[in-house]
PDB file of N, CA and C in Angstrom:
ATOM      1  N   UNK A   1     -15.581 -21.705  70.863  1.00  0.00           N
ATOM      2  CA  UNK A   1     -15.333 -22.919  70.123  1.00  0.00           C
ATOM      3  C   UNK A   1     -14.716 -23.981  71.036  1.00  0.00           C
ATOM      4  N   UNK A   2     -13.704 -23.819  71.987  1.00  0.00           N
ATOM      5  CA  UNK A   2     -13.573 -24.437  72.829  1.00  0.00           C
ATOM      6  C   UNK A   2     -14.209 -25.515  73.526  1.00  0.00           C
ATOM      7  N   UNK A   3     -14.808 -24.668  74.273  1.00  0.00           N
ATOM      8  CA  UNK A   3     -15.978 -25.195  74.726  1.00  0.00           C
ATOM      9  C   UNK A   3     -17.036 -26.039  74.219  1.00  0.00           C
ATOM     10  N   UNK A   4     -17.546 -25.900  73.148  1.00  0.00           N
ATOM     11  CA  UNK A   4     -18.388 -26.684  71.840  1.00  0.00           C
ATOM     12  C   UNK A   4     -17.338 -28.137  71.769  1.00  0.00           C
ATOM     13  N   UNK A   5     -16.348 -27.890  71.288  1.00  0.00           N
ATOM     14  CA  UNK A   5     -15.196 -29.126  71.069  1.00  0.00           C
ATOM     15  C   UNK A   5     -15.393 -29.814  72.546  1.00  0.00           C
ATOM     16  N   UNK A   6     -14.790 -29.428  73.834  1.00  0.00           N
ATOM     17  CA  UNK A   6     -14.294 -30.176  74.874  1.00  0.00           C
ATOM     18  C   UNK A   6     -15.977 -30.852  75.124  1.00  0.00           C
ATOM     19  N   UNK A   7     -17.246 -30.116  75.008  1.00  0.00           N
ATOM     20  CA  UNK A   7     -18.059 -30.816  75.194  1.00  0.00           C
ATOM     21  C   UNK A   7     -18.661 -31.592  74.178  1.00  0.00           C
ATOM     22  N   UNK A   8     -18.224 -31.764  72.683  1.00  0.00           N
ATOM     23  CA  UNK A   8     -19.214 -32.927  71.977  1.00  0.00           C
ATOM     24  C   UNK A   8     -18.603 -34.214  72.073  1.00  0.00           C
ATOM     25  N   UNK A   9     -19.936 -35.062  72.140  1.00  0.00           N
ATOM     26  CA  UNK A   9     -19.534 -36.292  72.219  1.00  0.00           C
ATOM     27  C   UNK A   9     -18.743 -36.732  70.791  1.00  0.00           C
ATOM     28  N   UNK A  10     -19.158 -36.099  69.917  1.00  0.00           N
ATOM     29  CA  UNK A  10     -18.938 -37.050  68.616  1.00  0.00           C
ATOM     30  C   UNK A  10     -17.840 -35.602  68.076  1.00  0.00           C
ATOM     31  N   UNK A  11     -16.279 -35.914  67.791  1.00  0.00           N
ATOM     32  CA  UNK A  11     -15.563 -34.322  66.953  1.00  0.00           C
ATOM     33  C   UNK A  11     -15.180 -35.267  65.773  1.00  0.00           C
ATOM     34  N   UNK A  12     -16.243 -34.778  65.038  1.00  0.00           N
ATOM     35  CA  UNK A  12     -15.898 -34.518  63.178  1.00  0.00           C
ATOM     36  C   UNK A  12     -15.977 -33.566  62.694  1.00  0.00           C
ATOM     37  N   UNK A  13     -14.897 -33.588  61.260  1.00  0.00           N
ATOM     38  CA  UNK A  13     -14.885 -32.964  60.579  1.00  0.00           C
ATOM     39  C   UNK A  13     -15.136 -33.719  58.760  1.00  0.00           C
ATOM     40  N   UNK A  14     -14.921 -32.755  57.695  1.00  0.00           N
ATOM     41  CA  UNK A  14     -15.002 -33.522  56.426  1.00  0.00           C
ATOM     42  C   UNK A  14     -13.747 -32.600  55.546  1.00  0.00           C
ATOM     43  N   UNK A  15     -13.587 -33.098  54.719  1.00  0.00           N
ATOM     44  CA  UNK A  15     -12.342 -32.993  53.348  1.00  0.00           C
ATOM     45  C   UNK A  15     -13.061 -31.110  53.105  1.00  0.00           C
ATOM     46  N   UNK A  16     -14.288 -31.114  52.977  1.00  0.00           N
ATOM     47  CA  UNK A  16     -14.265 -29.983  52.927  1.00  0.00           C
ATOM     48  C   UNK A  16     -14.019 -28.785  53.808  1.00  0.00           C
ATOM     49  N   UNK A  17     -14.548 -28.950  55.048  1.00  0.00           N
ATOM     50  CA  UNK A  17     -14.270 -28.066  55.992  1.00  0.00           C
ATOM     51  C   UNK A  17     -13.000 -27.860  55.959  1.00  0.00           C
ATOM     52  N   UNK A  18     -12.041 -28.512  55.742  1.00  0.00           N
ATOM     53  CA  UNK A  18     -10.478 -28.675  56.254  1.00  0.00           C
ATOM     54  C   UNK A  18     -10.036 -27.623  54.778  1.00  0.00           C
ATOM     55  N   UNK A  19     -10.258 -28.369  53.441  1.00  0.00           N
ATOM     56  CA  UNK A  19     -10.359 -27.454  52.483  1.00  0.00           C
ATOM     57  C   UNK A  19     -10.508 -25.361  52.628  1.00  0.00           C
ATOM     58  N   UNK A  20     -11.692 -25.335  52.839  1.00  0.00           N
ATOM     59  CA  UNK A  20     -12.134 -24.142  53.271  1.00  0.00           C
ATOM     60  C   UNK A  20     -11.401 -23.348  54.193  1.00  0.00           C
ATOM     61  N   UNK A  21     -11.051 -24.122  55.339  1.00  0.00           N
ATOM     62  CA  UNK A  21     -10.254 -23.450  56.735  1.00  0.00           C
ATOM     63  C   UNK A  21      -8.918 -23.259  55.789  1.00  0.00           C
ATOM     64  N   UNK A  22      -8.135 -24.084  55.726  1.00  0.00           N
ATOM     65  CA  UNK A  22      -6.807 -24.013  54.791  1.00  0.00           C
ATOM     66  C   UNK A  22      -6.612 -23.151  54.172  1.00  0.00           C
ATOM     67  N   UNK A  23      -7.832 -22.581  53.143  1.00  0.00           N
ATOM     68  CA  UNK A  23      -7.447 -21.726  52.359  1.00  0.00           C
ATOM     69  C   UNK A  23      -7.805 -20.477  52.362  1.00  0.00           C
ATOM     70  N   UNK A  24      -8.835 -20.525  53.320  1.00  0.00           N
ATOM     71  CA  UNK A  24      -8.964 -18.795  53.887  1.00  0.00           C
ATOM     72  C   UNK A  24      -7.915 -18.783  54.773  1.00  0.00           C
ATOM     73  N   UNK A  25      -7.312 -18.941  55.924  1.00  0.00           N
ATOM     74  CA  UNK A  25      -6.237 -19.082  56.557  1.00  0.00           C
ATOM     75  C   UNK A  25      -4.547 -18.751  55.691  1.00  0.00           C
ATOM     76  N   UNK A  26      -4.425 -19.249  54.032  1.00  0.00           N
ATOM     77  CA  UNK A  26      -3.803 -19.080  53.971  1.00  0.00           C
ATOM     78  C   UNK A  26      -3.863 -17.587  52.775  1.00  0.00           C
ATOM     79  N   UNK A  27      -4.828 -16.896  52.907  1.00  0.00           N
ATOM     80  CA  UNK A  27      -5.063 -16.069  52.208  1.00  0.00           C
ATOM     81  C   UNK A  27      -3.918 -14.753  52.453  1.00  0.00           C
ATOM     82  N   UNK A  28      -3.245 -14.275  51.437  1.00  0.00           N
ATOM     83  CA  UNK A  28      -2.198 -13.044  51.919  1.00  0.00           C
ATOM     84  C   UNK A  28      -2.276 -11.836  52.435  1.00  0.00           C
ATOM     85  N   UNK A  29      -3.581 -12.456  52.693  1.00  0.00           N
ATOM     86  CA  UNK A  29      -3.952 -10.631  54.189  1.00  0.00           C
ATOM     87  C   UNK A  29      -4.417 -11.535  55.195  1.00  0.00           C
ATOM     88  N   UNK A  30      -3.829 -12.881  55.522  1.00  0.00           N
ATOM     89  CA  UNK A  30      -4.196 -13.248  56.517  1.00  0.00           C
ATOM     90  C   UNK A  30      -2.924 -13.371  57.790  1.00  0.00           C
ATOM     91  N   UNK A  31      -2.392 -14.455  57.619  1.00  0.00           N
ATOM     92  CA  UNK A  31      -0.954 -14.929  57.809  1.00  0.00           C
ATOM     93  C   UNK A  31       0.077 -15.086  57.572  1.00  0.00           C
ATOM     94  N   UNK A  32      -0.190 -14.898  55.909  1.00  0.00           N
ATOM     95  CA  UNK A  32       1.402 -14.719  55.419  1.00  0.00           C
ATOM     96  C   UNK A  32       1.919 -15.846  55.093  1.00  0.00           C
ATOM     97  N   UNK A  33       1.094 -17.061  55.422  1.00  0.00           N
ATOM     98  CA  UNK A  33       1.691 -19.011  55.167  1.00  0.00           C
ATOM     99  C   UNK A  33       1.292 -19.268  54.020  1.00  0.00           C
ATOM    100  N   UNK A  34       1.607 -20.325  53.657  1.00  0.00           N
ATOM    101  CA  UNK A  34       1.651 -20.885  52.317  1.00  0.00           C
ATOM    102  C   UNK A  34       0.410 -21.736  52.768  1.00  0.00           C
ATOM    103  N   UNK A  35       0.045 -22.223  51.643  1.00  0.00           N
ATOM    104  CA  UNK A  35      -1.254 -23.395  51.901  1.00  0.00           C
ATOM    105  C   UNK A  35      -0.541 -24.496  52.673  1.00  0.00           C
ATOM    106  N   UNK A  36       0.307 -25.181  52.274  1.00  0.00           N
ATOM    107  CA  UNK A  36       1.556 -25.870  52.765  1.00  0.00           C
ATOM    108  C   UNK A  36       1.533 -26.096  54.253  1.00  0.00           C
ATOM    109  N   UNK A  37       2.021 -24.658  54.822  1.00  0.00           N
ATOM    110  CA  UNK A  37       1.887 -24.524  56.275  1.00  0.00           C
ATOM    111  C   UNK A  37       1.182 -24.698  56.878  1.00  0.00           C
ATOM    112  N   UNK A  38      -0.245 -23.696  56.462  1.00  0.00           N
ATOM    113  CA  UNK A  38      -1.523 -23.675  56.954  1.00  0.00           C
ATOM    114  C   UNK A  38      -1.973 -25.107  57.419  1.00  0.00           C
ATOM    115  N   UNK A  39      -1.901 -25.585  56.382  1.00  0.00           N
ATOM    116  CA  UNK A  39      -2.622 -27.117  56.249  1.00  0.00           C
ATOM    117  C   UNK A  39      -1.823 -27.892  57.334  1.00  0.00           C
ATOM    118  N   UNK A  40      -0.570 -27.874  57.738  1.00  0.00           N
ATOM    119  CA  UNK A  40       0.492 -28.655  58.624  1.00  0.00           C
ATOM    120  C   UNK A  40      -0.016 -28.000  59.703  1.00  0.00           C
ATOM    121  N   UNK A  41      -0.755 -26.731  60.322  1.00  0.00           N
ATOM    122  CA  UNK A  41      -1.154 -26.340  61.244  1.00  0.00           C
ATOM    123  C   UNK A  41      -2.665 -26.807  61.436  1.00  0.00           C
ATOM    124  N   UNK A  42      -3.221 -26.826  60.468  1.00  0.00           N
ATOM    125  CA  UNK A  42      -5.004 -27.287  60.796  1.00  0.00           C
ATOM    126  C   UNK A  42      -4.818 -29.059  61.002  1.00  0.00           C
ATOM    127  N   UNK A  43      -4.206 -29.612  60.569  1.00  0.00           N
ATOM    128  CA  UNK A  43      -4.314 -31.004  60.690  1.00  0.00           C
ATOM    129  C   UNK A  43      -3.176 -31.551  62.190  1.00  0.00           C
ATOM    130  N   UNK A  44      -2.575 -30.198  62.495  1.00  0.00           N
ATOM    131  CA  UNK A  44      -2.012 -30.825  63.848  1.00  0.00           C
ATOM    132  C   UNK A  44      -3.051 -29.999  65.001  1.00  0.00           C
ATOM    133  N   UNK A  45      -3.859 -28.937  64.884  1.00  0.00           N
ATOM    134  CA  UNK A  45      -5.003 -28.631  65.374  1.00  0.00           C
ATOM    135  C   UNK A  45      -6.041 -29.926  65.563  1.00  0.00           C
ATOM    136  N   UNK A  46      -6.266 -30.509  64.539  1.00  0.00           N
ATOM    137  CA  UNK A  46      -7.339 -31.253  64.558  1.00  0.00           C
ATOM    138  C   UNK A  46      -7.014 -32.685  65.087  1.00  0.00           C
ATOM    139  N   UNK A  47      -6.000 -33.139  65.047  1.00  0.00           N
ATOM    140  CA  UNK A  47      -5.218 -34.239  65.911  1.00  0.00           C
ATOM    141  C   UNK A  47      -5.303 -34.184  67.490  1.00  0.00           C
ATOM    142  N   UNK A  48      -4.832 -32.734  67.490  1.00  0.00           N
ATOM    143  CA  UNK A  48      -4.036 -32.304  69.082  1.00  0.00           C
ATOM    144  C   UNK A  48      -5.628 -32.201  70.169  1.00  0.00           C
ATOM    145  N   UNK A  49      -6.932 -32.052  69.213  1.00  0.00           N
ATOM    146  CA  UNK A  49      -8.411 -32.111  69.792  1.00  0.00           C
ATOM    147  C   UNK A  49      -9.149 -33.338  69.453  1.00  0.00           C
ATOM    148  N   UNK A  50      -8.611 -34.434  68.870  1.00  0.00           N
ATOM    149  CA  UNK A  50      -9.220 -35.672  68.590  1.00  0.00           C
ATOM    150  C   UNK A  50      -9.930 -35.427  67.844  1.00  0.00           C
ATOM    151  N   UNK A  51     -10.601 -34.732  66.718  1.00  0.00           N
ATOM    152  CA  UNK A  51     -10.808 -34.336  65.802  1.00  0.00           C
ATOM    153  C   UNK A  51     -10.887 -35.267  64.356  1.00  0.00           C
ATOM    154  N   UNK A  52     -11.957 -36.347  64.203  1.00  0.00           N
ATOM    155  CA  UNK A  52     -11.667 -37.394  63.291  1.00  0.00           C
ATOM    156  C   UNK A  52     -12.136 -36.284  61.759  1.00  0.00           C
ATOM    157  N   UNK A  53     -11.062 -36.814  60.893  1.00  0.00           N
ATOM    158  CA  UNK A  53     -11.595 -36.441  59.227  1.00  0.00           C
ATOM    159  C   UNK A  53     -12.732 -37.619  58.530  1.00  0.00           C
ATOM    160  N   UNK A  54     -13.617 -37.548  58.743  1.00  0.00           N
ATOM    161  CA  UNK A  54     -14.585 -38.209  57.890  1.00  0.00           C
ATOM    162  C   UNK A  54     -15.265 -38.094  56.749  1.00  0.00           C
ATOM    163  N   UNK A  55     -14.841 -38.806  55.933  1.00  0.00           N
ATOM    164  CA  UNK A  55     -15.208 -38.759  54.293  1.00  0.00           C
ATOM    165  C   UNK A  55     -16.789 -38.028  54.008  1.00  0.00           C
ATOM    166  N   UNK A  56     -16.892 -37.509  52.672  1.00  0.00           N
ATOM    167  CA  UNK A  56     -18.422 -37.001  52.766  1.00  0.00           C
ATOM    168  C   UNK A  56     -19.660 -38.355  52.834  1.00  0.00           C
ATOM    169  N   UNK A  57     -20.719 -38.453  52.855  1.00  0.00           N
ATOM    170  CA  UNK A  57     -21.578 -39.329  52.612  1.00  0.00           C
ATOM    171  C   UNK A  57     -21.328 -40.046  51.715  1.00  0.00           C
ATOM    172  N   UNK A  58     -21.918 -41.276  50.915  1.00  0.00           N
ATOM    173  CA  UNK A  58     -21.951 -41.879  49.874  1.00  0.00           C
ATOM    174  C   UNK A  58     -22.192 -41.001  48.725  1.00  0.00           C
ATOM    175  N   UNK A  59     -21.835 -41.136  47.609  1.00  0.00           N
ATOM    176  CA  UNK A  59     -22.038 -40.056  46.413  1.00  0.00           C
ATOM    177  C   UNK A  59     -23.595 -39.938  46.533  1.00  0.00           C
ATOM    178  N   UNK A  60     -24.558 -40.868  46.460  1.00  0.00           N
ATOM    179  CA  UNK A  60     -25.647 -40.571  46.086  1.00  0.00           C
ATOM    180  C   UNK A  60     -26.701 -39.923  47.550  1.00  0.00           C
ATOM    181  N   UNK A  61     -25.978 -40.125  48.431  1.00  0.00           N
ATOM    182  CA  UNK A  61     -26.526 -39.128  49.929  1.00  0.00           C
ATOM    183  C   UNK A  61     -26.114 -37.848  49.671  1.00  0.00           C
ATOM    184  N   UNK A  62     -24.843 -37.850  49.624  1.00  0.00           N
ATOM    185  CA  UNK A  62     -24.472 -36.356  49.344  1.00  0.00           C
ATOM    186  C   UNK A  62     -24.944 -35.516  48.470  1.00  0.00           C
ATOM    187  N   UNK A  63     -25.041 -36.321  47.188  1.00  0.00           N
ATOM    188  CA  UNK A  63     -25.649 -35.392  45.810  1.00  0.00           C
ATOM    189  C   UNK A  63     -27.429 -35.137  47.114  1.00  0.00           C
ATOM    190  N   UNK A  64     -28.223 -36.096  47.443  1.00  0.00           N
ATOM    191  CA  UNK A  64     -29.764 -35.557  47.929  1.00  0.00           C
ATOM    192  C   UNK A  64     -29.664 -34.785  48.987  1.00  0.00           C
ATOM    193  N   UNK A  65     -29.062 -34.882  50.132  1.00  0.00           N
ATOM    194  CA  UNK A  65     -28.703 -34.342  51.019  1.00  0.00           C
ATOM    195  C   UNK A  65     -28.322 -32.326  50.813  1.00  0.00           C
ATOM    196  N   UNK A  66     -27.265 -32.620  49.507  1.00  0.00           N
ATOM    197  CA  UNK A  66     -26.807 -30.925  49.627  1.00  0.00           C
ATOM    198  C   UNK A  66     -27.704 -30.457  48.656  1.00  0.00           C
ATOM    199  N   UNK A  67     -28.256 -31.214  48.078  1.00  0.00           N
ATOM    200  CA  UNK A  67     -29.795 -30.884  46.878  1.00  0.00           C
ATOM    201  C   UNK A  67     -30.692 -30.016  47.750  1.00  0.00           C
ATOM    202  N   UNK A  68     -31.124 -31.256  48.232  1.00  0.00           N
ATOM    203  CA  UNK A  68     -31.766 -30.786  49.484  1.00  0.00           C
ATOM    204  C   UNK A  68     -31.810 -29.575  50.203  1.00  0.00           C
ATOM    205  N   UNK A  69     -30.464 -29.332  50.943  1.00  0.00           N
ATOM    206  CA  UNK A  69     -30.743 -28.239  51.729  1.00  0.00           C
ATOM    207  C   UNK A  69     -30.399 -26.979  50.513  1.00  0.00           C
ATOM    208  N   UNK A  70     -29.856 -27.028  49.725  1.00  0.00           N
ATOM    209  CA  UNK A  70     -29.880 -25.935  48.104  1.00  0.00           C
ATOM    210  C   UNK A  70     -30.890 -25.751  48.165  1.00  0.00           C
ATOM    211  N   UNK A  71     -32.223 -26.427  48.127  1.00  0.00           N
ATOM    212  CA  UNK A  71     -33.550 -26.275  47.724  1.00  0.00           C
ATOM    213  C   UNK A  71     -34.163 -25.637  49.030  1.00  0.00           C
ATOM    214  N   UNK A  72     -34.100 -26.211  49.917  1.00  0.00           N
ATOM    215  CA  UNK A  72     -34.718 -25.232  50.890  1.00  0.00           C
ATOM    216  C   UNK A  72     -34.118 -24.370  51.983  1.00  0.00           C
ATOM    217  N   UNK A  73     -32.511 -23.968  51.676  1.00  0.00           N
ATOM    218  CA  UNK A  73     -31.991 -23.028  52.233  1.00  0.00           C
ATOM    219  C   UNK A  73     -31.393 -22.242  51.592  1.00  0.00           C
ATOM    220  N   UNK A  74     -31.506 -22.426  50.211  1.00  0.00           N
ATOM    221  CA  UNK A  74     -30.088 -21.349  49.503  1.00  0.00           C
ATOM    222  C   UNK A  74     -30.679 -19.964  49.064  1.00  0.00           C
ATOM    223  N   UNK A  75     -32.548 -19.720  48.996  1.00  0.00           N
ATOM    224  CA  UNK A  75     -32.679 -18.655  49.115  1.00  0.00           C
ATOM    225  C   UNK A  75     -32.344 -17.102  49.939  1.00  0.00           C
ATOM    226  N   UNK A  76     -32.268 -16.147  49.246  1.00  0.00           N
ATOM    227  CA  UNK A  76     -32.223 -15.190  49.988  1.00  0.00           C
ATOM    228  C   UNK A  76     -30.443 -14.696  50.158  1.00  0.00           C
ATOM    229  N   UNK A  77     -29.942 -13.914  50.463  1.00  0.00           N
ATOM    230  CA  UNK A  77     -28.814 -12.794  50.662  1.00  0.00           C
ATOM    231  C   UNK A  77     -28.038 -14.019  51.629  1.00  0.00           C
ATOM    232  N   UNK A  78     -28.786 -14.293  52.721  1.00  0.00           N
ATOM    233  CA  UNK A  78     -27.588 -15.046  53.695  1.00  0.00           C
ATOM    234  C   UNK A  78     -28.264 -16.480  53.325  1.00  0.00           C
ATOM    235  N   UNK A  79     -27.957 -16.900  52.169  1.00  0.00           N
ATOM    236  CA  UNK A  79     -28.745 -18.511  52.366  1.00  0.00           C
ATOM    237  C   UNK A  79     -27.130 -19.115  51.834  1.00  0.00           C
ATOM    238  N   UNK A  80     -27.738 -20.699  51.974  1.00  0.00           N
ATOM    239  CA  UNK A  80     -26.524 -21.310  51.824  1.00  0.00           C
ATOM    240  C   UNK A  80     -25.848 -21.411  50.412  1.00  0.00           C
ATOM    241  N   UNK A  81     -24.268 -21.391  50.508  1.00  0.00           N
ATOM    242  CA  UNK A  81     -23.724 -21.647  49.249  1.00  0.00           C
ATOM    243  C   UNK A  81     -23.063 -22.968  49.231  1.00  0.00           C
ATOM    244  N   UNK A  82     -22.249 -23.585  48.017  1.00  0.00           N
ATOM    245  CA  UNK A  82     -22.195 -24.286  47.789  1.00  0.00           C
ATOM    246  C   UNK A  82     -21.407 -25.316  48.604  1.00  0.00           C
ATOM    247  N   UNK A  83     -20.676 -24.822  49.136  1.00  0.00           N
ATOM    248  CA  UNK A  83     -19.633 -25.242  51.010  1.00  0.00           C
ATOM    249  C   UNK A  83     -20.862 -25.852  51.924  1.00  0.00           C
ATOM    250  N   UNK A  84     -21.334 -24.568  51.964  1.00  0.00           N
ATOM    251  CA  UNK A  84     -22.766 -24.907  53.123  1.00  0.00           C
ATOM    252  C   UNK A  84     -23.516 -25.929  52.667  1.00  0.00           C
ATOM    253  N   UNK A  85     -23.808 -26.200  51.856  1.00  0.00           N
ATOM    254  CA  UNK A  85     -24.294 -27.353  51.163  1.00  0.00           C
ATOM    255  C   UNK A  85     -24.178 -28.662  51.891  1.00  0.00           C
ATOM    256  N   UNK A  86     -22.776 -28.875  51.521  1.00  0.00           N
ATOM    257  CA  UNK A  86     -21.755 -29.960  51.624  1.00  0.00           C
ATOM    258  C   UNK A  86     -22.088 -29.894  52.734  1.00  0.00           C
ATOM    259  N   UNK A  87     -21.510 -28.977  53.644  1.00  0.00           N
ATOM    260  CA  UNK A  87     -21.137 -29.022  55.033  1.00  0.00           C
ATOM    261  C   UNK A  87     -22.928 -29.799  55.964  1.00  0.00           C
ATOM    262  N   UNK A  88     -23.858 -29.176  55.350  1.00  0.00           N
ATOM    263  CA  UNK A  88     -25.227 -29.512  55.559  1.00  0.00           C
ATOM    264  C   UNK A  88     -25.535 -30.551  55.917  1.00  0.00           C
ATOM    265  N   UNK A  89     -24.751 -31.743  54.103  1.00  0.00           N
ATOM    266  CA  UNK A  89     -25.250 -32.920  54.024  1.00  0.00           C
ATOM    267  C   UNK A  89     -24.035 -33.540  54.880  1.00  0.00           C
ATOM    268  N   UNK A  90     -23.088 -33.258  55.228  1.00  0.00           N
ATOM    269  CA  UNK A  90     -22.630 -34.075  56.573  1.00  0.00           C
ATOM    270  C   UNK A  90     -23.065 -34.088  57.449  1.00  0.00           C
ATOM    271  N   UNK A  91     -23.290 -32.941  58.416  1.00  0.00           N
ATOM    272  CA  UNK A  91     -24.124 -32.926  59.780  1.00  0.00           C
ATOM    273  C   UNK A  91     -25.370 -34.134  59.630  1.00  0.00           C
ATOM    274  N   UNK A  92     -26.048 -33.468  58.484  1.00  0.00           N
ATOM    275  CA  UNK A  92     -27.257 -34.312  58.779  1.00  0.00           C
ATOM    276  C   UNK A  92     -26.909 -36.179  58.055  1.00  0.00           C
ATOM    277  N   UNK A  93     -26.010 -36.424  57.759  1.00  0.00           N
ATOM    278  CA  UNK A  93     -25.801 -37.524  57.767  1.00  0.00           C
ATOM    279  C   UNK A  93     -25.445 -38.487  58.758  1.00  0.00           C
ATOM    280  N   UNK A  94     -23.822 -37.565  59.425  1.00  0.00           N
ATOM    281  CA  UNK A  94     -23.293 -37.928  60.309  1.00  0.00           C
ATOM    282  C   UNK A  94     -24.451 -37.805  61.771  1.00  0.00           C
ATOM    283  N   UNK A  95     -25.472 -37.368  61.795  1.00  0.00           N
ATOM    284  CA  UNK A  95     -26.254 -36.727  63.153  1.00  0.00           C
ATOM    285  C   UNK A  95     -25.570 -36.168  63.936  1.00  0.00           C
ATOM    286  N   UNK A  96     -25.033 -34.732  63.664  1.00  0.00           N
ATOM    287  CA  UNK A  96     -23.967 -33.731  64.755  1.00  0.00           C
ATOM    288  C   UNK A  96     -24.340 -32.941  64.351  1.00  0.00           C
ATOM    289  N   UNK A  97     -24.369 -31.861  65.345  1.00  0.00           N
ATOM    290  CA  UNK A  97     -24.505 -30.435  65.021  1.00  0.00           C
ATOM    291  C   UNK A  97     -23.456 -29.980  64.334  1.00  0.00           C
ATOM    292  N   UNK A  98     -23.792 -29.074  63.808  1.00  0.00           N
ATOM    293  CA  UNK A  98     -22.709 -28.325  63.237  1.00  0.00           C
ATOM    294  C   UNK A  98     -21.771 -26.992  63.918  1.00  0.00           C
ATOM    295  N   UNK A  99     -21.057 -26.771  63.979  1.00  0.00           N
ATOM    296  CA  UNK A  99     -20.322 -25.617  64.324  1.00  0.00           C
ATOM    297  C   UNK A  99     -19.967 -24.437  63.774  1.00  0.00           C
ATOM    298  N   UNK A 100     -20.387 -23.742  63.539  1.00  0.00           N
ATOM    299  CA  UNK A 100     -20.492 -22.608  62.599  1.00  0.00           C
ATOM    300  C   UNK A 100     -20.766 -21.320  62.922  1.00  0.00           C
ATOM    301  N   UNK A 101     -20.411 -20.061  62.800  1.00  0.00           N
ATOM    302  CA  UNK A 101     -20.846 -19.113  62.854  1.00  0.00           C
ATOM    303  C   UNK A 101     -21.951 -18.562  62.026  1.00  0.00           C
ATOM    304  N   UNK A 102     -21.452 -18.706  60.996  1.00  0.00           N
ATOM    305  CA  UNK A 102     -22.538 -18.181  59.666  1.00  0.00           C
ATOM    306  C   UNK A 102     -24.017 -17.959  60.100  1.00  0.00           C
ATOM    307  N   UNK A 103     -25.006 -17.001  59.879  1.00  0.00           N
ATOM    308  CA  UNK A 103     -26.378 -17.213  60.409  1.00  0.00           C
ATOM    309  C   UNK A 103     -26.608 -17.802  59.661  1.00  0.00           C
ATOM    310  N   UNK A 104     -26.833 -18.559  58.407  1.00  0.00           N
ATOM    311  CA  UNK A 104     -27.760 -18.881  57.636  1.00  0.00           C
ATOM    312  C   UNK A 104     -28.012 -20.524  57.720  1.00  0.00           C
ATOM    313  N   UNK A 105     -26.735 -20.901  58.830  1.00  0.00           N
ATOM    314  CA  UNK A 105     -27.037 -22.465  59.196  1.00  0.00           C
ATOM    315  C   UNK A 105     -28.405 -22.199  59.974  1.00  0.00           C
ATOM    316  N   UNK A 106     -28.369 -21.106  61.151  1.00  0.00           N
ATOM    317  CA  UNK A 106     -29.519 -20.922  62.365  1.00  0.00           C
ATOM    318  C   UNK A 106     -30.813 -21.077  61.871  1.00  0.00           C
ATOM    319  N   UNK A 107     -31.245 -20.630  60.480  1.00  0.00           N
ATOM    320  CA  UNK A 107     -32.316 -21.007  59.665  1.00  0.00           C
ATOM    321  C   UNK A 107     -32.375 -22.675  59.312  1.00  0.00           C
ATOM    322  N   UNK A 108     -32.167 -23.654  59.379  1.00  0.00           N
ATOM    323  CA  UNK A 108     -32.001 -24.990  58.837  1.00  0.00           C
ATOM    324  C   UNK A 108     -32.471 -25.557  60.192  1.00  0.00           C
ATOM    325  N   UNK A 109     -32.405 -27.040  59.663  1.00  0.00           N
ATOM    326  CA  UNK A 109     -33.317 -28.340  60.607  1.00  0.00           C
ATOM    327  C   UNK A 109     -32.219 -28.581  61.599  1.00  0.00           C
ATOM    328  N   UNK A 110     -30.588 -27.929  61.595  1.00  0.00           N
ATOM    329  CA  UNK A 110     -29.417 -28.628  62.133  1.00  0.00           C
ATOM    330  C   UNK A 110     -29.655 -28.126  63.784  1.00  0.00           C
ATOM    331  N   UNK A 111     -28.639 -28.635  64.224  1.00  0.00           N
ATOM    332  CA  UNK A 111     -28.837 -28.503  65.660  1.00  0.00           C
ATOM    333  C   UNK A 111     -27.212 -27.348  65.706  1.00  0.00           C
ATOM    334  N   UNK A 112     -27.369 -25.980  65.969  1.00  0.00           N
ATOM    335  CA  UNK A 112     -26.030 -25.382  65.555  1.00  0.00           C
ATOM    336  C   UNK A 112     -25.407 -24.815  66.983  1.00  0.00           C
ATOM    337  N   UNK A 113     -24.257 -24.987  66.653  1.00  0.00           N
ATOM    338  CA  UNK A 113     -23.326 -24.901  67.772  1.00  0.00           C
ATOM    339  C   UNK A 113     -22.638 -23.315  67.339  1.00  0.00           C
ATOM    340  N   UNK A 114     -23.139 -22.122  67.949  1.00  0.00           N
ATOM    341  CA  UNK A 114     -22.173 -21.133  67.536  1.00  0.00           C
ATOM    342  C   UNK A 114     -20.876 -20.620  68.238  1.00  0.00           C
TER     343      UNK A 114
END
């Protein structure tokens, strides 16, 4: 991940990703932090790497956009859920790859950074 970060030109993130990280992070077989903490640690993470928070698309991009990839990625065992969605219609709004582990981005039009 490092590496992915020090080399993109463009470091965004969205309300959701930050969401998601926060709260698996603060899960009680994880760390032991409160959401509270967690969150005071991901947002001085994401500062300390230049890391901009950028709003989702316009309501009506976002609603076609995560439609969109619902419709032609959410089939199947590893297809996308409703995060992935979201997360989808940013990349392809914003034009950035995405960063992700998950396989089921590697199936999609995105350009993925694992």
């Amino acid at each position: 991940m490092s590496a992915a970060l020090a080399g993109a030109a463009k470091r965004i993130t969205s309300p959701v990703a930050i969401l998601e990280a926060v709260l698996g992070l603060a899960r009680p077989d994880k760390f032991g932090l409160s959401v509270e903490a967690v969150e005071l640690i991901v947002l001085e993470f994401l500062e300390a790497r230049g890391i901009e928070i950028r709003d989702l698309p316009p309501a009506k991009r976002t609603v076609a956009l995560s439609l969109s990839a619902a419709y032609r990625y959410r089939a199947g065992r590893h297809g996308l859920n409703l995060g992935d969605c979201l997360h989808y219609a940013c990349a392809k709004y914003y034009r950035v790859p995405i960063l992700a582990t998950a396989d089921a981005f590697t199936k999609t039009d995105l350009d993925v950074v694992p």
